[in-house]
PDB file of N, CA and C in Angstrom:
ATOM      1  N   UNK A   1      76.828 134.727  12.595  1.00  0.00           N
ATOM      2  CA  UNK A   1      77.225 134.715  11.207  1.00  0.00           C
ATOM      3  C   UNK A   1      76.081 135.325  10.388  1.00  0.00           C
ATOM      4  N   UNK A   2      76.552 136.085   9.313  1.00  0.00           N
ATOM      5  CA  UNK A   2      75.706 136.982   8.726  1.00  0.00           C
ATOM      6  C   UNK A   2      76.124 136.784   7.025  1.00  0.00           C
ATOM      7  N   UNK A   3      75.160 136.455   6.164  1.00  0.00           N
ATOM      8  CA  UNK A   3      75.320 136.396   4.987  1.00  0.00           C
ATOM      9  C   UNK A   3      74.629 137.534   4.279  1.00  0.00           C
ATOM     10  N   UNK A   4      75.492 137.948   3.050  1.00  0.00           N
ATOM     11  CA  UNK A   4      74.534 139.218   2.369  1.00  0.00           C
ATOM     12  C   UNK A   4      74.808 138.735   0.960  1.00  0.00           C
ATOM     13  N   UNK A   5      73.635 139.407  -0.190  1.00  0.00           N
ATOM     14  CA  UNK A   5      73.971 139.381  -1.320  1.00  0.00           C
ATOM     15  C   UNK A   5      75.250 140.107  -2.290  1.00  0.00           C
ATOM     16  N   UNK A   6      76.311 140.703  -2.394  1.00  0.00           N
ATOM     17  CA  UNK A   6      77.342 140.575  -3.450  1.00  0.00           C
ATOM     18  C   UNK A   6      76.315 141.962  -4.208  1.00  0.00           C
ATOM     19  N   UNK A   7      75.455 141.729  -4.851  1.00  0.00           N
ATOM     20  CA  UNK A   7      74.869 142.623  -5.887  1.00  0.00           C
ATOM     21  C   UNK A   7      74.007 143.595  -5.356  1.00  0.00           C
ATOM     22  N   UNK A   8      72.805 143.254  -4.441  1.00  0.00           N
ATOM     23  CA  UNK A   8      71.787 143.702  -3.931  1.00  0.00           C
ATOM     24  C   UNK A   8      71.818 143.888  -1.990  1.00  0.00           C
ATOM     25  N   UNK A   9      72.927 143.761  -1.789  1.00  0.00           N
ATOM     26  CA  UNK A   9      73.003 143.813  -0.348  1.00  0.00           C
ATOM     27  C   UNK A   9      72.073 143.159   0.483  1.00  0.00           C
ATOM     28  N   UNK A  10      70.985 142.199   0.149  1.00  0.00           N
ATOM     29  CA  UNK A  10      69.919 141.961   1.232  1.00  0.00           C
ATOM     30  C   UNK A  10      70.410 140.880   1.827  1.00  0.00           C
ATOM     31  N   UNK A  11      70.183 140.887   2.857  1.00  0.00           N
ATOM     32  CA  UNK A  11      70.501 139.549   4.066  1.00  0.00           C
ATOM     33  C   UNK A  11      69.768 138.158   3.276  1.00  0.00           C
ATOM     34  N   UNK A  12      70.947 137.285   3.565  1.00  0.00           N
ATOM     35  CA  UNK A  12      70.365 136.277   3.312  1.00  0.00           C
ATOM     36  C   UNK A  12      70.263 135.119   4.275  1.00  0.00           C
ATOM     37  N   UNK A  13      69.069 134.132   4.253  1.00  0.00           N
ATOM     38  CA  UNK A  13      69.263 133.371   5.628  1.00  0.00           C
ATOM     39  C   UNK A  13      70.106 131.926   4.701  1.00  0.00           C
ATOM     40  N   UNK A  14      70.635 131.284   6.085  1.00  0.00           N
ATOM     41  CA  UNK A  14      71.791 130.196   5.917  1.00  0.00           C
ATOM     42  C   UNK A  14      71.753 129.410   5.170  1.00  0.00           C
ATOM     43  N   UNK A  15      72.697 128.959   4.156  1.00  0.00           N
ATOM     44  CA  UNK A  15      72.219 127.965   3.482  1.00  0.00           C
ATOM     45  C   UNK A  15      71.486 128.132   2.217  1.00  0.00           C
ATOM     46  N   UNK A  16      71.458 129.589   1.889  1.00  0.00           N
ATOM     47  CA  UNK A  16      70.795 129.750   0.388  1.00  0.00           C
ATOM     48  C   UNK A  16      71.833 129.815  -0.653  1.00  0.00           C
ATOM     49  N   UNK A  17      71.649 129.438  -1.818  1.00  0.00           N
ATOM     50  CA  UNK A  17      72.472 129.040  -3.007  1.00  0.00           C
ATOM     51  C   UNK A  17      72.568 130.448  -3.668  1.00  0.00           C
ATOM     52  N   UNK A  18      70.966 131.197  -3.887  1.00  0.00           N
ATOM     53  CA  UNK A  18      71.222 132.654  -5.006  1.00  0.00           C
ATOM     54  C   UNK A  18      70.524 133.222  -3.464  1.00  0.00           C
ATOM     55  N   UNK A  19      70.313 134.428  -4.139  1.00  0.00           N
ATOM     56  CA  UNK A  19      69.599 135.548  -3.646  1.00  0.00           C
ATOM     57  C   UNK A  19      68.250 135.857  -3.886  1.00  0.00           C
ATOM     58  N   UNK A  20      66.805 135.444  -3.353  1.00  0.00           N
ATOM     59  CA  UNK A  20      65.865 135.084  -3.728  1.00  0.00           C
ATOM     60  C   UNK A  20      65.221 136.764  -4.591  1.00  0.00           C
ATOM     61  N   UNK A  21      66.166 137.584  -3.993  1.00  0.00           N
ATOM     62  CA  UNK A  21      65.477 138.967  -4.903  1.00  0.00           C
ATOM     63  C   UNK A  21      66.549 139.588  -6.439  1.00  0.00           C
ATOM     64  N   UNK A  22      67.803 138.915  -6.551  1.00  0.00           N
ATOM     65  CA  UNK A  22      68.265 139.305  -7.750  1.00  0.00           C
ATOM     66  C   UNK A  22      69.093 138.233  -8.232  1.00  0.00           C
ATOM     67  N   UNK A  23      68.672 137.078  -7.851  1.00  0.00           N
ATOM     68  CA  UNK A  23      69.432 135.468  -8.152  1.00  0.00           C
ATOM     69  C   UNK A  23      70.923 135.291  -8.236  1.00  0.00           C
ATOM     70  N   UNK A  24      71.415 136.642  -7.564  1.00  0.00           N
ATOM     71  CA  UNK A  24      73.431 136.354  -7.636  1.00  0.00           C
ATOM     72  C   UNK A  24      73.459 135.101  -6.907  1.00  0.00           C
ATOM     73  N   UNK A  25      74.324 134.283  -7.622  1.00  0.00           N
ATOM     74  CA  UNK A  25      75.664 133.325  -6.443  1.00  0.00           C
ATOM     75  C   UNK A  25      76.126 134.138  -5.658  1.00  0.00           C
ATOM     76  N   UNK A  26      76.606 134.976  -5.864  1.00  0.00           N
ATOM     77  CA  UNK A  26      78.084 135.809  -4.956  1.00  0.00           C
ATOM     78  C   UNK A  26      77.513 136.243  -3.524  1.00  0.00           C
ATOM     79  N   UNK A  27      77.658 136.238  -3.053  1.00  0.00           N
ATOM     80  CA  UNK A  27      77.291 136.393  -1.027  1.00  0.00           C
ATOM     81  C   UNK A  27      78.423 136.907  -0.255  1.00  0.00           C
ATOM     82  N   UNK A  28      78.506 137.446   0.423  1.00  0.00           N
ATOM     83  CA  UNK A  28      79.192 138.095   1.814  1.00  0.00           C
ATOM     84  C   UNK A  28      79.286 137.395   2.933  1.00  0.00           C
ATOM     85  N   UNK A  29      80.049 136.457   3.555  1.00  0.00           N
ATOM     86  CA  UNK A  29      79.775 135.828   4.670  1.00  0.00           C
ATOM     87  C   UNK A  29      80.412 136.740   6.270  1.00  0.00           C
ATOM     88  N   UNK A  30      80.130 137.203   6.722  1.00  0.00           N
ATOM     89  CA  UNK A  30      80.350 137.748   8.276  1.00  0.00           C
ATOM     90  C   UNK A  30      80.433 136.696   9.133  1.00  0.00           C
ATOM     91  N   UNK A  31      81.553 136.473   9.720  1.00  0.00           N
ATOM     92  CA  UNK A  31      81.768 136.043  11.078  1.00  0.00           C
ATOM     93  C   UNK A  31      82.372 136.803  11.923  1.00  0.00           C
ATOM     94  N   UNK A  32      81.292 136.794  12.917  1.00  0.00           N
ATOM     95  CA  UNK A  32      82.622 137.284  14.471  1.00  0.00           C
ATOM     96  C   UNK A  32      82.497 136.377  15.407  1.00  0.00           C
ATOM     97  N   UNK A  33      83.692 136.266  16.160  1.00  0.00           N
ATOM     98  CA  UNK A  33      83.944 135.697  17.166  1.00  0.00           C
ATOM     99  C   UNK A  33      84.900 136.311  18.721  1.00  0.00           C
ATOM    100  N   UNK A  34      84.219 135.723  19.435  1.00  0.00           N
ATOM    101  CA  UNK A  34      84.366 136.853  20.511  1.00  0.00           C
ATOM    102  C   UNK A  34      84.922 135.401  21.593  1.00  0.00           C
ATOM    103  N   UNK A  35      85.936 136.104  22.059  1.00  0.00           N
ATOM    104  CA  UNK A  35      87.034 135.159  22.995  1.00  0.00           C
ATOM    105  C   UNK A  35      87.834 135.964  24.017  1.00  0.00           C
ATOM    106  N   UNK A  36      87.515 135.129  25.350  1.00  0.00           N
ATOM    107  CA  UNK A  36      87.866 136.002  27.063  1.00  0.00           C
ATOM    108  C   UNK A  36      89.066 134.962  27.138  1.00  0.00           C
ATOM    109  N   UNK A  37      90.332 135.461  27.395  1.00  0.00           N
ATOM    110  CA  UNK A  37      91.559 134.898  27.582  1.00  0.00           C
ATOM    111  C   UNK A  37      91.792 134.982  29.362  1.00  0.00           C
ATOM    112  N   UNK A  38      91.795 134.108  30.309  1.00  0.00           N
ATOM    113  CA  UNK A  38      92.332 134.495  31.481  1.00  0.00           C
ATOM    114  C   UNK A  38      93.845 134.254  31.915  1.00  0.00           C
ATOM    115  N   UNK A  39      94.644 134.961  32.125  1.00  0.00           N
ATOM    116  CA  UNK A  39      96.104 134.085  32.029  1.00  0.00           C
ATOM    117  C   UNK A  39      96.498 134.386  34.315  1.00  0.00           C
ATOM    118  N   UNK A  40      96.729 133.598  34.578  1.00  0.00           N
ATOM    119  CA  UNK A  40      97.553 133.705  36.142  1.00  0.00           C
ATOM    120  C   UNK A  40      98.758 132.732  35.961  1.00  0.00           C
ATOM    121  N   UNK A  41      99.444 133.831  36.668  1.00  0.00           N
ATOM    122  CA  UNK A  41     100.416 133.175  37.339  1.00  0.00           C
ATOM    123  C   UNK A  41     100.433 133.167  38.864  1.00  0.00           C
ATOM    124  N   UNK A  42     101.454 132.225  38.996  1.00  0.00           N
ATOM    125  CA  UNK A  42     101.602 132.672  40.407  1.00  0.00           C
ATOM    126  C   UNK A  42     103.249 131.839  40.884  1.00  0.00           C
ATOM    127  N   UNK A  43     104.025 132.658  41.657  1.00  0.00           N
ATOM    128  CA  UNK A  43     105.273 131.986  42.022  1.00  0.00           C
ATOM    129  C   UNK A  43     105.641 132.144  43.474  1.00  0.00           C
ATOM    130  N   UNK A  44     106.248 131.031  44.358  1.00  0.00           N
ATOM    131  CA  UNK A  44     106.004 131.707  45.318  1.00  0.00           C
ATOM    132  C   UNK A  44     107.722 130.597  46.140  1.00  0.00           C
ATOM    133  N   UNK A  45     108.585 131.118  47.010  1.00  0.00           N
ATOM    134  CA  UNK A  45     109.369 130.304  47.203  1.00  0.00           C
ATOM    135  C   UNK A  45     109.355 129.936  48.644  1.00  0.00           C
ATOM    136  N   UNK A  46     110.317 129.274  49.482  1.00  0.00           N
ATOM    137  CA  UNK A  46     110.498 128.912  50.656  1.00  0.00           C
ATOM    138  C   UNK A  46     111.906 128.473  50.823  1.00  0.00           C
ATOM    139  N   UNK A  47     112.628 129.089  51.949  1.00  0.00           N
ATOM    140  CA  UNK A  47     113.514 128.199  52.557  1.00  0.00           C
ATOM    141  C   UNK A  47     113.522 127.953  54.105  1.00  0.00           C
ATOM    142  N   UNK A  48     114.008 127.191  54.253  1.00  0.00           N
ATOM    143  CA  UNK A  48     114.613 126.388  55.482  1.00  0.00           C
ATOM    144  C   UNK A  48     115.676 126.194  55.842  1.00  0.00           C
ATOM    145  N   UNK A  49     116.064 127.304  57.219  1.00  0.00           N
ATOM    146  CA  UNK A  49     117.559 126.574  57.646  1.00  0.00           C
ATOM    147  C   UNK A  49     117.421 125.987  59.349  1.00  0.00           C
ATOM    148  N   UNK A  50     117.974 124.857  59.400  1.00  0.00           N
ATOM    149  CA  UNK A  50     117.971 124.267  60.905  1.00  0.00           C
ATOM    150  C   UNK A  50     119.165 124.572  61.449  1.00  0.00           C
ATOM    151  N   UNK A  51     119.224 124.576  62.133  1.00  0.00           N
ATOM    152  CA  UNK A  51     120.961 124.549  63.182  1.00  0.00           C
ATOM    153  C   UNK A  51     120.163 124.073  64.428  1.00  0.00           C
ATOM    154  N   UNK A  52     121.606 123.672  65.007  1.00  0.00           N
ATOM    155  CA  UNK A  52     120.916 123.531  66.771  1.00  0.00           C
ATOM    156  C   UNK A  52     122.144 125.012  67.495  1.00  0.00           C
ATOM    157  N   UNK A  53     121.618 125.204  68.337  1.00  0.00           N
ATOM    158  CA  UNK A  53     121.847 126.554  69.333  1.00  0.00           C
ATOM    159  C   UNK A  53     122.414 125.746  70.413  1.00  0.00           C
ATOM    160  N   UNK A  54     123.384 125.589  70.987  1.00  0.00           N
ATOM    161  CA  UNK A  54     124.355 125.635  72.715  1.00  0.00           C
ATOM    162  C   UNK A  54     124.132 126.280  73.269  1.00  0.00           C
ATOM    163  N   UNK A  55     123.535 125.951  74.353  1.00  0.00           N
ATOM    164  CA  UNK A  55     124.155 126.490  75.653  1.00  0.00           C
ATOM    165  C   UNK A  55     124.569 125.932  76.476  1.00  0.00           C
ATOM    166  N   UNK A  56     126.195 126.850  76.699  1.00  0.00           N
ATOM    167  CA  UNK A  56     127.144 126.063  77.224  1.00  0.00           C
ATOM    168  C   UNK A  56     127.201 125.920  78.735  1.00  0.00           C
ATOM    169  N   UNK A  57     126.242 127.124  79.144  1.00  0.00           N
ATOM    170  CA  UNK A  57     126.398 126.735  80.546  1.00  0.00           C
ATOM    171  C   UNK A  57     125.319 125.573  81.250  1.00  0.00           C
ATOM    172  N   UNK A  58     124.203 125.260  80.642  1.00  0.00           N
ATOM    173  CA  UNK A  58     123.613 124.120  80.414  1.00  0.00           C
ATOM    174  C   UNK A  58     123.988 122.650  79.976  1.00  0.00           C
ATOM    175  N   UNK A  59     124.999 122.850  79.442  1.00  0.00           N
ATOM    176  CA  UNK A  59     125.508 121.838  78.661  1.00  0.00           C
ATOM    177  C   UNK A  59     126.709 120.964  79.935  1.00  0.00           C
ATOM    178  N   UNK A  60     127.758 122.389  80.306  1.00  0.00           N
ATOM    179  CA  UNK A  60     128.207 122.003  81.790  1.00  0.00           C
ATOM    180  C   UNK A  60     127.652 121.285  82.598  1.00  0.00           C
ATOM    181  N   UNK A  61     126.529 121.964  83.021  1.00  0.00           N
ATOM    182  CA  UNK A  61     125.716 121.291  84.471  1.00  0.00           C
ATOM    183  C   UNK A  61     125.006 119.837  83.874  1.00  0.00           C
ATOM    184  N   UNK A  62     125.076 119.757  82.779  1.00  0.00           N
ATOM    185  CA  UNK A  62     124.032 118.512  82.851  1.00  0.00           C
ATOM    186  C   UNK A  62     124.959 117.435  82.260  1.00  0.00           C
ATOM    187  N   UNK A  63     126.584 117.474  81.798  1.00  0.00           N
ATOM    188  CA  UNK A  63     127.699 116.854  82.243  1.00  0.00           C
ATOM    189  C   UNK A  63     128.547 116.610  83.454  1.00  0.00           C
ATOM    190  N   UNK A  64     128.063 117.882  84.393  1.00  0.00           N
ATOM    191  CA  UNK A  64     128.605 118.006  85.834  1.00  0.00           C
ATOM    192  C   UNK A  64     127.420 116.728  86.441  1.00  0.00           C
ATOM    193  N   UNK A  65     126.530 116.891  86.260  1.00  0.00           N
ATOM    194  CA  UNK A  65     125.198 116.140  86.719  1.00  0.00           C
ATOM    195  C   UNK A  65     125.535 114.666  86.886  1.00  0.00           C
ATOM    196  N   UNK A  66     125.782 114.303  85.385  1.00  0.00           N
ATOM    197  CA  UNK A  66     125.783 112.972  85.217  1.00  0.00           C
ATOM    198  C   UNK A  66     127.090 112.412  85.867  1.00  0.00           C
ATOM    199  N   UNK A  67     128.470 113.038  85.497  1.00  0.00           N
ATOM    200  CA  UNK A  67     129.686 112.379  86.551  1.00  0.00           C
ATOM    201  C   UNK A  67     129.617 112.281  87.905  1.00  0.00           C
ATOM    202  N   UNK A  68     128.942 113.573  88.720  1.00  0.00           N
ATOM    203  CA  UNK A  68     128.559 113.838  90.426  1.00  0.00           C
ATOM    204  C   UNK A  68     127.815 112.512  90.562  1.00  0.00           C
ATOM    205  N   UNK A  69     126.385 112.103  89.648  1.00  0.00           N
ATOM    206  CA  UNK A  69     125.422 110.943  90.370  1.00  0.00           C
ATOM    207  C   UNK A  69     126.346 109.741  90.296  1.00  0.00           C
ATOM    208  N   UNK A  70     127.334 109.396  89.027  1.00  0.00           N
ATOM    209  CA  UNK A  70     128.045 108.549  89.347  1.00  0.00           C
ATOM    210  C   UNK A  70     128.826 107.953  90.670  1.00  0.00           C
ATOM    211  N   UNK A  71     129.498 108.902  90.795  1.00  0.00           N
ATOM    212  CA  UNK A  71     130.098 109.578  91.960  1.00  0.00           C
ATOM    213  C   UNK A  71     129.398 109.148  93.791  1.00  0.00           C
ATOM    214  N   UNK A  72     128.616 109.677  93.049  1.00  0.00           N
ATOM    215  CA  UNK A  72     127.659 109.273  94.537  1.00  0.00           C
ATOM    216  C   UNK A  72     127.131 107.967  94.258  1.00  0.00           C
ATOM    217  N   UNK A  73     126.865 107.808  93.703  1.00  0.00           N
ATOM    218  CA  UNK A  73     126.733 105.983  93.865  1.00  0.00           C
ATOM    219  C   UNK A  73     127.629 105.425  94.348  1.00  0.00           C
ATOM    220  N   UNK A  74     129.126 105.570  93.937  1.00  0.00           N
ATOM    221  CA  UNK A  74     130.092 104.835  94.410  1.00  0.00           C
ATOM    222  C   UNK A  74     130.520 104.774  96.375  1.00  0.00           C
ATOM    223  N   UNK A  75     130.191 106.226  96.379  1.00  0.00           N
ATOM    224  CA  UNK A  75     130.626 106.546  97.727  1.00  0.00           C
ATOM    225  C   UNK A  75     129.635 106.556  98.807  1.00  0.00           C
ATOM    226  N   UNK A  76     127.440 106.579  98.302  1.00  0.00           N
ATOM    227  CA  UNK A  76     126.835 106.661  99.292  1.00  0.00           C
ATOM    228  C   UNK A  76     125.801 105.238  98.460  1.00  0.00           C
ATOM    229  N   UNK A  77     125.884 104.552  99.495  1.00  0.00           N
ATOM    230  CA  UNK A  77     125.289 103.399  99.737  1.00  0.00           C
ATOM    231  C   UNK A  77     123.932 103.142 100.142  1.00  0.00           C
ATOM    232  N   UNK A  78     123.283 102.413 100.189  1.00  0.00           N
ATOM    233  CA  UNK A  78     121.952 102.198 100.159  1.00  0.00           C
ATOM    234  C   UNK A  78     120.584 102.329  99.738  1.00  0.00           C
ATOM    235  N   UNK A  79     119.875 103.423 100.240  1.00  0.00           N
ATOM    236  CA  UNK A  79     118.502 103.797  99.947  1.00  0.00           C
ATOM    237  C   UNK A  79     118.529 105.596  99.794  1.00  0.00           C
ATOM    238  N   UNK A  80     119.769 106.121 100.727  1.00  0.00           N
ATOM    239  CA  UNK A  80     120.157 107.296 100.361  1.00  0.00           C
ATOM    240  C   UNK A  80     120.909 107.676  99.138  1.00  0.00           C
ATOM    241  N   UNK A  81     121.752 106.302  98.367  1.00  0.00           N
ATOM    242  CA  UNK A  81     122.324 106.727  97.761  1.00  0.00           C
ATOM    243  C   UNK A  81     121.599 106.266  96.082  1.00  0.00           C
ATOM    244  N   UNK A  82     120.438 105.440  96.030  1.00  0.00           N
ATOM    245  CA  UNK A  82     119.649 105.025  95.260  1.00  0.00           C
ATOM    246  C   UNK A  82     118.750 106.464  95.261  1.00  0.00           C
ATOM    247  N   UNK A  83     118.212 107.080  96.257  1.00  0.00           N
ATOM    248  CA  UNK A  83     117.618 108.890  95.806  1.00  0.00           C
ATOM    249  C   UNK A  83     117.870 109.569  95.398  1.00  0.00           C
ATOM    250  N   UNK A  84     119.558 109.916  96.342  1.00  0.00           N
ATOM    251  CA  UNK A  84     120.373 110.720  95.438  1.00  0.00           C
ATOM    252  C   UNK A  84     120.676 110.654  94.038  1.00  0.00           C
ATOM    253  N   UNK A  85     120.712 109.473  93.351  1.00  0.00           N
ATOM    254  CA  UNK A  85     121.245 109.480  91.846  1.00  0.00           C
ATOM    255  C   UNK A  85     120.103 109.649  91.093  1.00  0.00           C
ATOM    256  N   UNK A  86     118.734 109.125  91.716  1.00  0.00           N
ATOM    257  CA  UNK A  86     117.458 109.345  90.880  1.00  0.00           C
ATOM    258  C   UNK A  86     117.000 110.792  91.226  1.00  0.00           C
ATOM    259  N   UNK A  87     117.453 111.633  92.147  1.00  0.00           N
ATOM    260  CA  UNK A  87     117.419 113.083  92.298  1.00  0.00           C
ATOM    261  C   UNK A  87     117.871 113.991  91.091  1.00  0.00           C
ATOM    262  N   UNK A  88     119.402 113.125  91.609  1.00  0.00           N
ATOM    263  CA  UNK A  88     120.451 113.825  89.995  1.00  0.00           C
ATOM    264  C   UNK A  88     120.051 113.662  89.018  1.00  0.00           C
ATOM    265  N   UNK A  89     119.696 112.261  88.408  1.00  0.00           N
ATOM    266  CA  UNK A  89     118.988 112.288  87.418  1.00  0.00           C
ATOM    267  C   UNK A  89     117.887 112.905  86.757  1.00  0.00           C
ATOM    268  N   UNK A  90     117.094 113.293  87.803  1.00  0.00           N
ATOM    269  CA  UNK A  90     116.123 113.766  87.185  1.00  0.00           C
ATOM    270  C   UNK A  90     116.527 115.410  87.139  1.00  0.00           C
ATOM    271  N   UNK A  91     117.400 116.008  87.848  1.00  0.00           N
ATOM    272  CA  UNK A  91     117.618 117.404  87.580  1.00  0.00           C
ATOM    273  C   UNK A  91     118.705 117.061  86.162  1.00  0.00           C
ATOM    274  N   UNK A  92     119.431 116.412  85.720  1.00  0.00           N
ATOM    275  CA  UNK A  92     119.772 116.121  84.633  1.00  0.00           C
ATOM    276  C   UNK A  92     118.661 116.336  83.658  1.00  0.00           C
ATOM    277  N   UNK A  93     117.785 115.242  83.728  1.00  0.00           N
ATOM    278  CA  UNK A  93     116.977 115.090  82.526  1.00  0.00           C
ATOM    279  C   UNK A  93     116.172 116.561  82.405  1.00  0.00           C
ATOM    280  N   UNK A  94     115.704 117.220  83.770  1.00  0.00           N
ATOM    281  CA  UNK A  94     114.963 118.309  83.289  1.00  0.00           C
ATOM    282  C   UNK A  94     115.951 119.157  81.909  1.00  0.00           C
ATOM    283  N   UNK A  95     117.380 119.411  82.706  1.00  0.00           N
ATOM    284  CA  UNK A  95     118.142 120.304  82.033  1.00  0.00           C
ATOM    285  C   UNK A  95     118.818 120.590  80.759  1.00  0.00           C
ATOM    286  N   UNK A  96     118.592 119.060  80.558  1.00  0.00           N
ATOM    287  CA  UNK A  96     118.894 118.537  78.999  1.00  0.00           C
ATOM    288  C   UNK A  96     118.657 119.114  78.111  1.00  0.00           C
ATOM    289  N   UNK A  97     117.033 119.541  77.670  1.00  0.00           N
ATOM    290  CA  UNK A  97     116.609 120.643  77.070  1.00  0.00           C
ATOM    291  C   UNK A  97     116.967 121.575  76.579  1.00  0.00           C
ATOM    292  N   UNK A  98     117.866 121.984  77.781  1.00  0.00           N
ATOM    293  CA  UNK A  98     118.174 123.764  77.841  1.00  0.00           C
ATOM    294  C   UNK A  98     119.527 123.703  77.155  1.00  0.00           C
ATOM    295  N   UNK A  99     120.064 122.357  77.165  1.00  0.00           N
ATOM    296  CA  UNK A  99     121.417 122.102  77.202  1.00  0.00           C
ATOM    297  C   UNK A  99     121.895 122.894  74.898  1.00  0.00           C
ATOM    298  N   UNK A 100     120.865 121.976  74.602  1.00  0.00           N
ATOM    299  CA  UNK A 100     120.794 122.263  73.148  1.00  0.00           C
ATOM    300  C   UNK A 100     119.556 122.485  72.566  1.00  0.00           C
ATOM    301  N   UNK A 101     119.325 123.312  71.803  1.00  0.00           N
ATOM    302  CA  UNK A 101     117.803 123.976  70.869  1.00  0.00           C
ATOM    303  C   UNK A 101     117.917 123.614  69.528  1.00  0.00           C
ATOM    304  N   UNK A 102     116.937 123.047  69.080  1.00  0.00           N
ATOM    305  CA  UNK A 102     117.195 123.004  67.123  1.00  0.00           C
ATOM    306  C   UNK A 102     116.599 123.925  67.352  1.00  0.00           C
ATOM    307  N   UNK A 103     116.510 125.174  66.077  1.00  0.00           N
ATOM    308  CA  UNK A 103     116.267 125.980  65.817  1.00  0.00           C
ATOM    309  C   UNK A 103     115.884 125.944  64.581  1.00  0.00           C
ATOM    310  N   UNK A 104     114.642 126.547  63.923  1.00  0.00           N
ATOM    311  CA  UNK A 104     114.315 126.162  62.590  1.00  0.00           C
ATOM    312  C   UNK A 104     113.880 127.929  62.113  1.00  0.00           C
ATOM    313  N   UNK A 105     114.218 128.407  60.832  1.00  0.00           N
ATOM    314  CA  UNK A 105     113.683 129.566  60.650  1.00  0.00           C
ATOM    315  C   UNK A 105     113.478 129.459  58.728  1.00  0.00           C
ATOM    316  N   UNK A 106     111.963 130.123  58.933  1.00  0.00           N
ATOM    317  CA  UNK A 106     111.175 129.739  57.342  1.00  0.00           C
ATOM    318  C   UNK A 106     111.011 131.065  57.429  1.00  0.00           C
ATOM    319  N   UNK A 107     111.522 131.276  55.402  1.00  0.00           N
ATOM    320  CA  UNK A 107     111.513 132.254  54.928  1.00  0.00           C
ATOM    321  C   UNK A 107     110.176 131.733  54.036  1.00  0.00           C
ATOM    322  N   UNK A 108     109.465 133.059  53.745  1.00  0.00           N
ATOM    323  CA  UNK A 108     108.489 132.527  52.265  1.00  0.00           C
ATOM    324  C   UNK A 108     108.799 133.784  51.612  1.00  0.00           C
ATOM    325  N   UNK A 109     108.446 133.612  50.478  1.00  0.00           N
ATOM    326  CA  UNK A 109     108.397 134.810  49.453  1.00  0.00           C
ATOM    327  C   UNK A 109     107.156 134.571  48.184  1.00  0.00           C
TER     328      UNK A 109
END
């Protein structure tokens, strides 16, 4: 901030009433002000779609799986037929997997 005299142009320092070289009241006051604006944006989206995926020929065998071990339980007896179904079973359970997929796919923008 910059003050001047009105009559005699001389700078005056802050806070003076006249002008110590030609006694005007009247003064000039100068202000500047200096201001940095930053503006951001930012937008950004996402979607998500799930489904699950079949496969049907997976889906077969590991329904074929589970009725066959039944099956054989009924008809093979003992310690052979207690392997066999925990055999089946477990080629069941591997196949299960394959049987159905969720599937997930992300878009961004």
């Amino acid at each position: 901030m910059t003050q001047s005299c009105n009559q005699c142009n001389m700078l005056l320092p802050e806070n003076t009433e006249r002008c110590p070289n030609c006694e005007n009241s009247n003064k000039t006051v100068k202000i500047e002000a200096y201001e940095t604006v930053t503006v951001t944006d930012h937008f950004s989206w996402q979607t998500i779609r799930e489904y699950y995926e079949k496969n049907s020929v997976a889906n077969v065998a590991v329904i074929l799986i589970t009725l066959v071990s039944a099956i054989v339980g009924v008809f093979v007896t003992g310690v052979w037929g207690i392997l066999l179904g925990l055999i089946l079973g477990l080629i069941g359970y591997v196949l299960s997997p394959l049987a159905v997929t969720k599937v997930r796919e992300i878009r961004k923008g």
